[in-house]
Protein backbone atom coordinates (compact mmCIF):
# COMPACT_ATOMS: atom_id res chain seq x y z
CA UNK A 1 107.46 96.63 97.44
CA UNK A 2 107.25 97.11 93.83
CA UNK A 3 104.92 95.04 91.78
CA UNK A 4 106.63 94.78 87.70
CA UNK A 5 103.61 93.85 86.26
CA UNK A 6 102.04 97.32 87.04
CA UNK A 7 103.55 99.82 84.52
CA UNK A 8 102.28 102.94 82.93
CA UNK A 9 102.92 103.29 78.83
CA UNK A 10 104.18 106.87 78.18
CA UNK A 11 104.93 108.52 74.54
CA UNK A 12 107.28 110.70 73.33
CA UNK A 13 106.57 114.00 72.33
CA UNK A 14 105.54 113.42 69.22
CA UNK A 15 103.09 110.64 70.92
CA UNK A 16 104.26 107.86 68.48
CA UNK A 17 106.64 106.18 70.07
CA UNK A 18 106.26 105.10 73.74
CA UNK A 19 107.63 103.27 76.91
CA UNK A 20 106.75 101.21 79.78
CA UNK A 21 107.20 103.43 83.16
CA UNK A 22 106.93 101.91 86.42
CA UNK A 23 103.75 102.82 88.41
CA UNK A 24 105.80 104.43 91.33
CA UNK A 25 107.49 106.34 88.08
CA UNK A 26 104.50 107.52 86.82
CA UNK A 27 102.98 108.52 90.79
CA UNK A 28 106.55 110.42 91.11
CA UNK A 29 106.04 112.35 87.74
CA UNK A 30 102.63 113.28 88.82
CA UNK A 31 103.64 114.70 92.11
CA UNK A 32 106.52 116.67 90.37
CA UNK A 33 104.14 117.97 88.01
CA UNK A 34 101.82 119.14 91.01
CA UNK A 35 104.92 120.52 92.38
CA UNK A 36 106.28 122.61 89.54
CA UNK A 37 102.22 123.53 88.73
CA UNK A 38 102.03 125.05 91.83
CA UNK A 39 106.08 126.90 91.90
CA UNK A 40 104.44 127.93 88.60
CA UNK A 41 101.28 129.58 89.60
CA UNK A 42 103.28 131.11 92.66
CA UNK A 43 105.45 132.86 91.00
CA UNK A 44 102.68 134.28 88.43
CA UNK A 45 100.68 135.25 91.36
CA UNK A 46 103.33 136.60 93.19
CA UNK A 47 102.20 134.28 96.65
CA UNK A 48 104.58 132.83 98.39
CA UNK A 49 102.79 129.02 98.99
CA UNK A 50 104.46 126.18 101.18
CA UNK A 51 105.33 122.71 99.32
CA UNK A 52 102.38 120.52 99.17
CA UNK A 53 102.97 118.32 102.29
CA UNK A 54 104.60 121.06 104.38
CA UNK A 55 103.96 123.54 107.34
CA UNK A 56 105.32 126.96 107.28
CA UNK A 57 103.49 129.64 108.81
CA UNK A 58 105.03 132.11 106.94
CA UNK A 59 103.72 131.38 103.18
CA UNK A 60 100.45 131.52 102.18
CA UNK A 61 98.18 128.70 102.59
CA UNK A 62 95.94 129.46 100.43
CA UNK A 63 93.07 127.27 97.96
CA UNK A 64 94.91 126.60 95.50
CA UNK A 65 97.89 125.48 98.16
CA UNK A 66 95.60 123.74 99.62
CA UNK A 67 94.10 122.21 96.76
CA UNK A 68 97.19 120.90 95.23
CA UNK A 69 98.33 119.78 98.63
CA UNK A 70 95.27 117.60 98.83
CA UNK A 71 96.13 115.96 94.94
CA UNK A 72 99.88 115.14 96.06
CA UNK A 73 98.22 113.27 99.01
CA UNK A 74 96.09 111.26 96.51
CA UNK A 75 98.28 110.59 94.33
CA UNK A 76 100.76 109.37 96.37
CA UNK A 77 97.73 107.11 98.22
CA UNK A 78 97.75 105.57 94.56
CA UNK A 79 101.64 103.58 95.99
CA UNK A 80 99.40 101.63 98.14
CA UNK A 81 95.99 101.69 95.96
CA UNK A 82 97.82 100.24 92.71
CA UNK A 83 99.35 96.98 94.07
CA UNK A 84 96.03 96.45 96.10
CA UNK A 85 93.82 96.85 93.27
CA UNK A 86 96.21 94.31 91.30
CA UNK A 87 95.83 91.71 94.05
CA UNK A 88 92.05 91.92 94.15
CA UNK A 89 92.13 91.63 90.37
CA UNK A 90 94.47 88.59 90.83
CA UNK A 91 92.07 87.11 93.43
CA UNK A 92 88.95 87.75 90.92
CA UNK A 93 90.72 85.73 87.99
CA UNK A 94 91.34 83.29 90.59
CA UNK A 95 87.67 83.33 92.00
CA UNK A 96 86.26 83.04 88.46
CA UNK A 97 88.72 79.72 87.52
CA UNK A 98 86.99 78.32 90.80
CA UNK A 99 83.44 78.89 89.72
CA UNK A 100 82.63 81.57 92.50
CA UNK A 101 82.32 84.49 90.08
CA UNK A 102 81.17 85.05 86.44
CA UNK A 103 83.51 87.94 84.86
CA UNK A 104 81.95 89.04 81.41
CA UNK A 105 83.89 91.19 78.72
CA UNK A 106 84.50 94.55 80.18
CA UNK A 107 84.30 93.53 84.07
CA UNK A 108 86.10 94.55 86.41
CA UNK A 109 88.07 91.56 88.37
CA UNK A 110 89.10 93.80 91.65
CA UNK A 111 85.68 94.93 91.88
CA UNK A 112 84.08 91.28 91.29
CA UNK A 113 86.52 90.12 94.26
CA UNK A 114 85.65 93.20 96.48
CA UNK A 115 81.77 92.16 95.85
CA UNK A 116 82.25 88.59 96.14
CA UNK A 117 84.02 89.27 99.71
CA UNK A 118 81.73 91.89 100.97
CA UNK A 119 78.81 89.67 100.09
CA UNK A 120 80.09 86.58 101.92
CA UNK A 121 80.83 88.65 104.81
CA UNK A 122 77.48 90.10 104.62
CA UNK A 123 78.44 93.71 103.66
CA UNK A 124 77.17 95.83 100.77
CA UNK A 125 79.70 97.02 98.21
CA UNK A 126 77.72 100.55 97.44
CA UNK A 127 77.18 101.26 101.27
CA UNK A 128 81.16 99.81 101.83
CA UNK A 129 82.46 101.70 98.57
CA UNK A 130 80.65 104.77 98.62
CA UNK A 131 80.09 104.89 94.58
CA UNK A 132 82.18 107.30 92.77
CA UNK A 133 80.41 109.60 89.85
């Protein structure tokens, strides 16, 4: 399920001019990218590394295999992440119009919602979240 309102703005080479790229666009780039980073590196290296995803005992699984395995499984997390963070932000706009939360310039409206809930279901959002530096 795709949500239009969630697009990424690209730009051409020259990074003047620029287009609107669906989100699962933009997540299929990315893992592409990861992809043809890794072929890349492979063939420098002269290892013989599975596709990100996959299980063949006969390439080398090694860090940096395993590393970029581990990025293609969070960027393709991001096809369910996106559209979630969009309704949260959706319910915060709605939650401030009803007087339940106060969003100042520079909030965040998914993370006001995601507070608001966890507080009236008496959870913490820093123990619940697990802050990210």
């Amino acid at each position: 399920m795709g949500y239009p309102d969630l697009a990424v703005f690209t730009t051409d080479k020259s990074g003047i001019g620029g287009q609107l790229m669906s989100y699962e666009k933009a997540i299929e780039q990315g893992v592409e990218l990861l992809k043809l980073c890794q072929q890349l590196q492979s063939e420098k290296d002269g290892v013989d590394r599975p596709d990100p995803g996959v299980i063949d005992r006969t390439k080398t699984l090694d860090e940096f295999a395993i590393r970029v395995s581990d990025s293609v499984t969070y960027m393709t997390s991001l096809y369910t992440l996106l559209p979630m963070r969009m309704r949260l932000a959706n319910l915060g706009r709605e939650l401030e119009k009803q007087g339940k939360i106060r969003a100042d310039f520079g909030d965040d409206y998914a993370q006001a919602a995601l507070e608001y809930v966890l507080a009236e279901h008496g959870a913490s959002a820093p123990s619940a979240l697990g802050k990210h530096s």
